[in-house]
Each structure stands twice: as C-alpha cells, then as structure tokens.
PDB file of N, CA and C in Angstrom:
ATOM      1  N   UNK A   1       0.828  -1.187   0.000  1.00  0.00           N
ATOM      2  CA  UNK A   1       0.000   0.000   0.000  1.00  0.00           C
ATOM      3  C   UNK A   1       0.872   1.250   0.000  1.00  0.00           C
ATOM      4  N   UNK A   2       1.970   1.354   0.789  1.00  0.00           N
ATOM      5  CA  UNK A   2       2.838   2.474   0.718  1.00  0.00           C
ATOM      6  C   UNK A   2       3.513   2.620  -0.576  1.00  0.00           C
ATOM      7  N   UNK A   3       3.700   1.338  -0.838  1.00  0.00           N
ATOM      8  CA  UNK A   3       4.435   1.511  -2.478  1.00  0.00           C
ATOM      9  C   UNK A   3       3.479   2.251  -2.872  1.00  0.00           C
ATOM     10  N   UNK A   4       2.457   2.297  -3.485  1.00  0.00           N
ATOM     11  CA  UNK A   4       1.425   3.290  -4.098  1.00  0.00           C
ATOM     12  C   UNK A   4       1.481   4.826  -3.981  1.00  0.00           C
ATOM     13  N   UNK A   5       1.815   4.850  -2.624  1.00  0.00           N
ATOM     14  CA  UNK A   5       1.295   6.549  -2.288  1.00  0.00           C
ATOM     15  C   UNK A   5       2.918   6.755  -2.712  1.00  0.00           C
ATOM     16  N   UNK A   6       3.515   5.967  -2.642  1.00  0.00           N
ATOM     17  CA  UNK A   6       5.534   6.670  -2.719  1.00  0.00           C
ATOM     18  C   UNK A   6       5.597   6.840  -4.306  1.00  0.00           C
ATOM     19  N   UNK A   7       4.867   5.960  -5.237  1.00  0.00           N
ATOM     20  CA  UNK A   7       4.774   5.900  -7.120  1.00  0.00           C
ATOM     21  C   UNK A   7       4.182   7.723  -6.762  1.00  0.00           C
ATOM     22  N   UNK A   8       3.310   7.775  -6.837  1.00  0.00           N
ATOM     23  CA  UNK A   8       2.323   8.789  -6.963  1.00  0.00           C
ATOM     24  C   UNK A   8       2.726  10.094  -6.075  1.00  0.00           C
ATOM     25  N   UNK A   9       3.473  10.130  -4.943  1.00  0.00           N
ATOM     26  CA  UNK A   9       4.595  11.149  -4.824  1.00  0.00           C
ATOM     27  C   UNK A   9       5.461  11.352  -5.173  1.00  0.00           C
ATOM     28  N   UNK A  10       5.978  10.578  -5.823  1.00  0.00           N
ATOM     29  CA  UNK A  10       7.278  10.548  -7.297  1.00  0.00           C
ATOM     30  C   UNK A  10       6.676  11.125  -8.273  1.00  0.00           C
ATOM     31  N   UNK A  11       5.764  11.170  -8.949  1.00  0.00           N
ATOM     32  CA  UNK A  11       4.963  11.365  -9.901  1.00  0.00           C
ATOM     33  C   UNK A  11       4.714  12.893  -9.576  1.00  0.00           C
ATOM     34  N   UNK A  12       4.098  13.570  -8.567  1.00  0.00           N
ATOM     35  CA  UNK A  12       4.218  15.179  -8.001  1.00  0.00           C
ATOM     36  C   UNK A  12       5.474  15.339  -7.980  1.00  0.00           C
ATOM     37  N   UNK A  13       6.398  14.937  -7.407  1.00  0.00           N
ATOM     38  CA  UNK A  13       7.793  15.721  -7.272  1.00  0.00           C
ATOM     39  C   UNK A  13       7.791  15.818  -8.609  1.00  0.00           C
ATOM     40  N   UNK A  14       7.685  15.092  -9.544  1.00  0.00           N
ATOM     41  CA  UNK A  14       8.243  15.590 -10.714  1.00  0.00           C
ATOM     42  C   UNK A  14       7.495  16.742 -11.630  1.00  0.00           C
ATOM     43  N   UNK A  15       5.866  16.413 -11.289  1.00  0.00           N
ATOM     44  CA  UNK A  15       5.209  17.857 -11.215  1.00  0.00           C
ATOM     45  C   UNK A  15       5.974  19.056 -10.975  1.00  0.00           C
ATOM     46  N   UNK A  16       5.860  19.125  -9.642  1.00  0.00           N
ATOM     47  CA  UNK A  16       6.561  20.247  -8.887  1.00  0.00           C
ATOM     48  C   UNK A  16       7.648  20.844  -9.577  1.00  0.00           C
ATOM     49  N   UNK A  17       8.495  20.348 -10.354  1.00  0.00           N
ATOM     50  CA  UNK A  17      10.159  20.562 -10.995  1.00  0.00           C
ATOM     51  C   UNK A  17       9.620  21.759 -11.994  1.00  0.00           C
ATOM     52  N   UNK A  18       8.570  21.108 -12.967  1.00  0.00           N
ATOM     53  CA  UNK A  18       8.411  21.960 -14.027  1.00  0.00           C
ATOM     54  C   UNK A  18       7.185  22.974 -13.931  1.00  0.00           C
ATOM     55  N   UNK A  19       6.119  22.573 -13.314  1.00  0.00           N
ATOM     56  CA  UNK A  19       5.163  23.555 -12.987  1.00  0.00           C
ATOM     57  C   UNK A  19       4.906  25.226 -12.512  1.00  0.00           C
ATOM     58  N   UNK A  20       3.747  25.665 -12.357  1.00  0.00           N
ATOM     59  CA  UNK A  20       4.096  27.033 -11.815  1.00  0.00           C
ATOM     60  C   UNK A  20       3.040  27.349 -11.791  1.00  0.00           C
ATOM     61  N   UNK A  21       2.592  28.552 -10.867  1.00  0.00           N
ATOM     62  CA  UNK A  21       0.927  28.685 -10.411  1.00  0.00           C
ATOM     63  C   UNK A  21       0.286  28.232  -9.896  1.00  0.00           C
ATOM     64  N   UNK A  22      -0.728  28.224 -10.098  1.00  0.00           N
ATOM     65  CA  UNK A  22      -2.386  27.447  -9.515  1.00  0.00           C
ATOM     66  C   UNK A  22      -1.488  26.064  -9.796  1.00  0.00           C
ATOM     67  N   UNK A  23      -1.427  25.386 -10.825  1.00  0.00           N
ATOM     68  CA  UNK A  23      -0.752  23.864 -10.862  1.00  0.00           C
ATOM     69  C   UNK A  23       0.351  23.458  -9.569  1.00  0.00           C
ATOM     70  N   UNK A  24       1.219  24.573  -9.811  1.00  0.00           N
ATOM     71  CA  UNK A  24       2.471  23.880  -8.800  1.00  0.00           C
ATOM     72  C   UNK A  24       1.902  24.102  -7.026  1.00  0.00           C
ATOM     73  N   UNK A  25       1.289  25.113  -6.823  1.00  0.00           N
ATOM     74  CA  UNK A  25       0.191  24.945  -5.673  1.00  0.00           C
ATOM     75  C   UNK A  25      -0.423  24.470  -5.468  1.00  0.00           C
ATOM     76  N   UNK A  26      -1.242  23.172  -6.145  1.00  0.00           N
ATOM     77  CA  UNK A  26      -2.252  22.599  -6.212  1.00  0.00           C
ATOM     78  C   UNK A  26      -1.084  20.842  -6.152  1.00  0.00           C
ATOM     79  N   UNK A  27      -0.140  20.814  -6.762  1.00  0.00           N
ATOM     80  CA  UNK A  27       0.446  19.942  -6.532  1.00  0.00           C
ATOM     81  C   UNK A  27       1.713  19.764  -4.949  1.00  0.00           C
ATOM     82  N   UNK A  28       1.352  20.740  -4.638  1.00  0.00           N
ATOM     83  CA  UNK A  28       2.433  20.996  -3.502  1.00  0.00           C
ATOM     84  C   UNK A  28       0.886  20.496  -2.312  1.00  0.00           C
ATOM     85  N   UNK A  29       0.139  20.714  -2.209  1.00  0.00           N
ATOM     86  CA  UNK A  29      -1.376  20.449  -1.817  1.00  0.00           C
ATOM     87  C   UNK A  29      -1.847  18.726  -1.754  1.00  0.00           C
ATOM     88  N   UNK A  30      -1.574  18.544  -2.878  1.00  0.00           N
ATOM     89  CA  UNK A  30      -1.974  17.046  -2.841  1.00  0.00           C
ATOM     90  C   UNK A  30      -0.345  16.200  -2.396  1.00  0.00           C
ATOM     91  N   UNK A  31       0.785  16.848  -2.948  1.00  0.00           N
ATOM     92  CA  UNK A  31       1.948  16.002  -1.763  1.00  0.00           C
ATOM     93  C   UNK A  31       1.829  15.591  -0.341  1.00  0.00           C
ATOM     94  N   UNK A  32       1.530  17.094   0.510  1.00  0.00           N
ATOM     95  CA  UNK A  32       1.433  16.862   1.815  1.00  0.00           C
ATOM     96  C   UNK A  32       0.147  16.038   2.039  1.00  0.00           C
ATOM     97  N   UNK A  33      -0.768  15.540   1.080  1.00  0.00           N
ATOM     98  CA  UNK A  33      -2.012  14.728   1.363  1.00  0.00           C
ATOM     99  C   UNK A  33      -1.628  13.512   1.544  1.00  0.00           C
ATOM    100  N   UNK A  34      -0.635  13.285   0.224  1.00  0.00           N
ATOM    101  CA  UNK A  34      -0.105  11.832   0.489  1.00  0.00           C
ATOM    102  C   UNK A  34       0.669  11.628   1.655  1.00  0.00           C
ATOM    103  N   UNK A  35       1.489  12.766   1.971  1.00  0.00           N
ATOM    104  CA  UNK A  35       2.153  12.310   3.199  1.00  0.00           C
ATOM    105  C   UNK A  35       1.005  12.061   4.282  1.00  0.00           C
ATOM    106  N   UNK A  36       0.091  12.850   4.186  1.00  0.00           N
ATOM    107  CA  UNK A  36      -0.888  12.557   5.457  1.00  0.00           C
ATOM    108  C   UNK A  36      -1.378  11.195   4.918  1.00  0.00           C
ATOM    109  N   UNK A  37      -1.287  10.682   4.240  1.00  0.00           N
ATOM    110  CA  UNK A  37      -2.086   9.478   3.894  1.00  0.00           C
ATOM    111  C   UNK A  37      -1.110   8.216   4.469  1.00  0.00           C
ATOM    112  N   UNK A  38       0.289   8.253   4.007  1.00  0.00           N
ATOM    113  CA  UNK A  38       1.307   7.613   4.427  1.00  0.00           C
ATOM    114  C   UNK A  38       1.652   7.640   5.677  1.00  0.00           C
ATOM    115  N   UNK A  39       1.533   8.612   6.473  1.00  0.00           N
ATOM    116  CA  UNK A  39       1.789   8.711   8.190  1.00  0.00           C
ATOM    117  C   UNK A  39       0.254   8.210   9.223  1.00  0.00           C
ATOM    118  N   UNK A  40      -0.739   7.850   7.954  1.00  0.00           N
ATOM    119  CA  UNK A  40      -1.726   7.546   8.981  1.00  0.00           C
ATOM    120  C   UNK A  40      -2.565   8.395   8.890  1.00  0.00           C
ATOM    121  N   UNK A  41      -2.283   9.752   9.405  1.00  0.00           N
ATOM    122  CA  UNK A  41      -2.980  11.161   9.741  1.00  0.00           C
ATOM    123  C   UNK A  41      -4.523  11.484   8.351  1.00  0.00           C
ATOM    124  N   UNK A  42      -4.627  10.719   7.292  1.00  0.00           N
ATOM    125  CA  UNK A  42      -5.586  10.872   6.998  1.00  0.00           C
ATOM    126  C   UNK A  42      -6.118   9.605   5.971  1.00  0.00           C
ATOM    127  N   UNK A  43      -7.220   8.946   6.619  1.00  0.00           N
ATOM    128  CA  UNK A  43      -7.772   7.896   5.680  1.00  0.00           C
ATOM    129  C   UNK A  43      -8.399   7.748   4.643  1.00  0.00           C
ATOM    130  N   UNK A  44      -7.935   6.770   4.088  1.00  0.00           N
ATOM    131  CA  UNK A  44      -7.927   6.446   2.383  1.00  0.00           C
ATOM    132  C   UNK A  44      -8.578   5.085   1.952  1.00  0.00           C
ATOM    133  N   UNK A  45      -9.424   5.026   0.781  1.00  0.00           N
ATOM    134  CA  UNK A  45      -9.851   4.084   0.501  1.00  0.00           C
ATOM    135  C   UNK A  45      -9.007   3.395  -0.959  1.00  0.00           C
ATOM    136  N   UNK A  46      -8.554   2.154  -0.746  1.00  0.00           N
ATOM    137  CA  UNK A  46      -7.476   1.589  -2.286  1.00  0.00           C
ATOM    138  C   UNK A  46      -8.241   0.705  -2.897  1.00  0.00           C
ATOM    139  N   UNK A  47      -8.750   0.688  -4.167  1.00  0.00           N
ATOM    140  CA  UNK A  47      -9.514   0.045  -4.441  1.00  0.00           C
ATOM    141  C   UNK A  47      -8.413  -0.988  -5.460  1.00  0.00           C
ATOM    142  N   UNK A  48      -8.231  -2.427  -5.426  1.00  0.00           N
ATOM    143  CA  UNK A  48      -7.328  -3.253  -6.207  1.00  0.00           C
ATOM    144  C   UNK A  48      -8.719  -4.244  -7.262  1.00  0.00           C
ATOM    145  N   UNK A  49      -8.329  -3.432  -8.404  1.00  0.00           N
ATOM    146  CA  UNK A  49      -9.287  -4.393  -9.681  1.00  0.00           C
ATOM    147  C   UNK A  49      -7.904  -5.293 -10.504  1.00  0.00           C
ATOM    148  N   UNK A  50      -8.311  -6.827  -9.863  1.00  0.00           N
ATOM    149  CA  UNK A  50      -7.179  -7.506 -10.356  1.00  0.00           C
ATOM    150  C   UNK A  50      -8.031  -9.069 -10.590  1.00  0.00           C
ATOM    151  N   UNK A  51      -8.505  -8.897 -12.260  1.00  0.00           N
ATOM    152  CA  UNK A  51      -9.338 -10.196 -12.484  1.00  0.00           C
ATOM    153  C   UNK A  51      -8.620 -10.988 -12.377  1.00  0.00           C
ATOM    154  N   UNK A  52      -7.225 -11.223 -12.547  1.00  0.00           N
ATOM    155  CA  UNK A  52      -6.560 -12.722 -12.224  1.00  0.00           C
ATOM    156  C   UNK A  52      -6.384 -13.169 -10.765  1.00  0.00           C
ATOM    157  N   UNK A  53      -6.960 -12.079  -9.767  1.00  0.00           N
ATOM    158  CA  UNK A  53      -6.738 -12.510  -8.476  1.00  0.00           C
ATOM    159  C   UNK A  53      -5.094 -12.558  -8.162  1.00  0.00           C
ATOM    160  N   UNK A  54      -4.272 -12.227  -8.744  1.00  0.00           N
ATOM    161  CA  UNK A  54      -2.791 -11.804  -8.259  1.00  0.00           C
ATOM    162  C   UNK A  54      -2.576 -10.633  -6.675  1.00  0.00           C
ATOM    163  N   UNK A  55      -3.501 -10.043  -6.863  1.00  0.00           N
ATOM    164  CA  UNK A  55      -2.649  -8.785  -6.165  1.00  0.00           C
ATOM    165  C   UNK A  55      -3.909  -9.352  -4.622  1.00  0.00           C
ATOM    166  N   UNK A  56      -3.566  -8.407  -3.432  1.00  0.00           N
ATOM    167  CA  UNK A  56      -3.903  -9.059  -2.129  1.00  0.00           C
ATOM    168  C   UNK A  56      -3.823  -8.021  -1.514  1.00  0.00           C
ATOM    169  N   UNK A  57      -4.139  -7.595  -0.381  1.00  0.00           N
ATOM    170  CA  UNK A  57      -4.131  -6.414   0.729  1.00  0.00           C
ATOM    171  C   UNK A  57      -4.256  -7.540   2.208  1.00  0.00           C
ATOM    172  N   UNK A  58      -2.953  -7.934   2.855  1.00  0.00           N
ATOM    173  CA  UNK A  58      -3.223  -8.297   3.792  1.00  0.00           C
ATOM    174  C   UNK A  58      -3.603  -7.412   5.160  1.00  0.00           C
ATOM    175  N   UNK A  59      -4.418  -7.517   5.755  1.00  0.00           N
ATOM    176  CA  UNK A  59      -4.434  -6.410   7.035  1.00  0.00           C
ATOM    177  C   UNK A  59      -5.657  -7.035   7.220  1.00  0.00           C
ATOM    178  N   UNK A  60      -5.953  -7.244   9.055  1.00  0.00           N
ATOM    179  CA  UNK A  60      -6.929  -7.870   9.380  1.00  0.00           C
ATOM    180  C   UNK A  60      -8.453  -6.839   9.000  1.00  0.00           C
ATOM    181  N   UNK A  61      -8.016  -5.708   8.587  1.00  0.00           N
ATOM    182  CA  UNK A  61      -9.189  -4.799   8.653  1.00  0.00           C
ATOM    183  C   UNK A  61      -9.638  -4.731   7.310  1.00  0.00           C
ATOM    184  N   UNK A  62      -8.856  -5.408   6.059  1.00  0.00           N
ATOM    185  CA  UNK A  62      -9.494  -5.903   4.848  1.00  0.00           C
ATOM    186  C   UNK A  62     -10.778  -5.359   4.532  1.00  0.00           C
ATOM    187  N   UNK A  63     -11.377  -5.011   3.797  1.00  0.00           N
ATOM    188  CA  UNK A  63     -12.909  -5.883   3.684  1.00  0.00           C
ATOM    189  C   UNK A  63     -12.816  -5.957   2.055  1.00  0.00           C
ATOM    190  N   UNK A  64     -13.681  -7.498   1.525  1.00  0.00           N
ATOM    191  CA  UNK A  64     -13.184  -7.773   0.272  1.00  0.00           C
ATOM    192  C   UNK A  64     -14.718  -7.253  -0.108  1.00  0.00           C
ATOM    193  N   UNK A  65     -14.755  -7.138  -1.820  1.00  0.00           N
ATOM    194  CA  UNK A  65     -15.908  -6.718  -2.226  1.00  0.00           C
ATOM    195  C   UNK A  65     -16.113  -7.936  -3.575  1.00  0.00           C
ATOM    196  N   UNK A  66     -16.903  -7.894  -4.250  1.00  0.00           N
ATOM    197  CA  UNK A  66     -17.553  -8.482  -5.618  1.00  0.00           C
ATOM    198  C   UNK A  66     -16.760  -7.667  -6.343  1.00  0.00           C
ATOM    199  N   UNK A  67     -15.835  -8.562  -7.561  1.00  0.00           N
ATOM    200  CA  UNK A  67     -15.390  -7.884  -8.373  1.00  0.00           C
ATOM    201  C   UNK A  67     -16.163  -6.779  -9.374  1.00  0.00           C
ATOM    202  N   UNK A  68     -15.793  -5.711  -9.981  1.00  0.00           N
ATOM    203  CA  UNK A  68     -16.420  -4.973 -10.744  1.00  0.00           C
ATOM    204  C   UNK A  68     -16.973  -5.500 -12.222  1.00  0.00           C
ATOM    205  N   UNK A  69     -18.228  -5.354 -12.874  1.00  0.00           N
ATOM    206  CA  UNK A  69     -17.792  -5.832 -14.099  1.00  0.00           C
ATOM    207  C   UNK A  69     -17.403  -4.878 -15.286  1.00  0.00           C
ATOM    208  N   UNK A  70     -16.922  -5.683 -15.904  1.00  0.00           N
ATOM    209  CA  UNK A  70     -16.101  -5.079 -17.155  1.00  0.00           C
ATOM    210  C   UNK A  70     -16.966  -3.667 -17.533  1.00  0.00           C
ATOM    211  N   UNK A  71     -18.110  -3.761 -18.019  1.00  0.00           N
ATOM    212  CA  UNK A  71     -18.594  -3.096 -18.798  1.00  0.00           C
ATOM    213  C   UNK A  71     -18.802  -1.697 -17.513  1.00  0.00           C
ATOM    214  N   UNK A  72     -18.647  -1.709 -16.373  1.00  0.00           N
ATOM    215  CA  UNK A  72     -19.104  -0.768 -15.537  1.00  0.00           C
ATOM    216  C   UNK A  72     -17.370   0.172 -15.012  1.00  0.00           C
ATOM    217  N   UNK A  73     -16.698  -1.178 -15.322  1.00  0.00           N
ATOM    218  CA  UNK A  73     -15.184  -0.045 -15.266  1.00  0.00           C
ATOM    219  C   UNK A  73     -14.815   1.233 -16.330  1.00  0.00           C
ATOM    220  N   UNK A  74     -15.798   0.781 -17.274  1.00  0.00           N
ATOM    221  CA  UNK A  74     -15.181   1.396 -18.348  1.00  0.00           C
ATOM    222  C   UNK A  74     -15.794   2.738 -18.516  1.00  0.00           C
ATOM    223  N   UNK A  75     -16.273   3.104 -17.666  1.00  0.00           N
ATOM    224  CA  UNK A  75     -17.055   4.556 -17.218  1.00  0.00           C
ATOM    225  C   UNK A  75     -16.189   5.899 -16.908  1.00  0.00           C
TER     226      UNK A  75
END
C-alpha cells in the first residue's frame, strides 16, 4: 500500500520541478495529502481491480468486495 502513495509522490515531485501557479500549488497540496495518507494522519480508501486474483491487501481490517464488471469499469 505504501508503495502506491511513494509511485504517486514521485509522480508530483516531478510535477513540482516543471510547474508554476495554480498547478504547482495545487500539486504541492496534494503532496502533503499523500504524506498525510502515508503517516496515517488521513484515511484512504485503495480500491485493487485484479481479475486474475494476483494482487492481495493483507491487514486484518481488509474488507473484500464483488469484483467490478467489465462493462461498468469502463465509465
């Protein structure tokens, strides 16, 4: 799960490099979110769509759902 929020704060830092304005403020905004997301301090919902059943979220607080179907992802 942390791997995720660390891709996707890699992904802003590199925002941040070239940006400017409303954008680079708005991305400096959603960084410290992820950090709040990564330290705990603010909760997040991860949704994993994986029809081969590969990928897993162990944590006793789980909760699994009915996979999505195809035709309703594509929205």
């Amino acid at each position: 799960m942390e791997g995720v929020l660390v891709r996707i704060g890699d992904v802003i830092d590199r925002v941040i490099t070239w940006s400017e304005g409303e954008e680079l403020e708005r991305a400096h905004e959603l960084k410290a979110r992820i950090e709040d997301m990564r330290s705990g301090n603010e909760p997040f919902v991860l949704i994993v769509q994986d029809e081969d059943g590969n990928s897993a979220i162990i944590h006793p607080n789980t909760q699994k759902s009915a996979p999505i179907p195809y035709e309703d992802r594509m929205e």
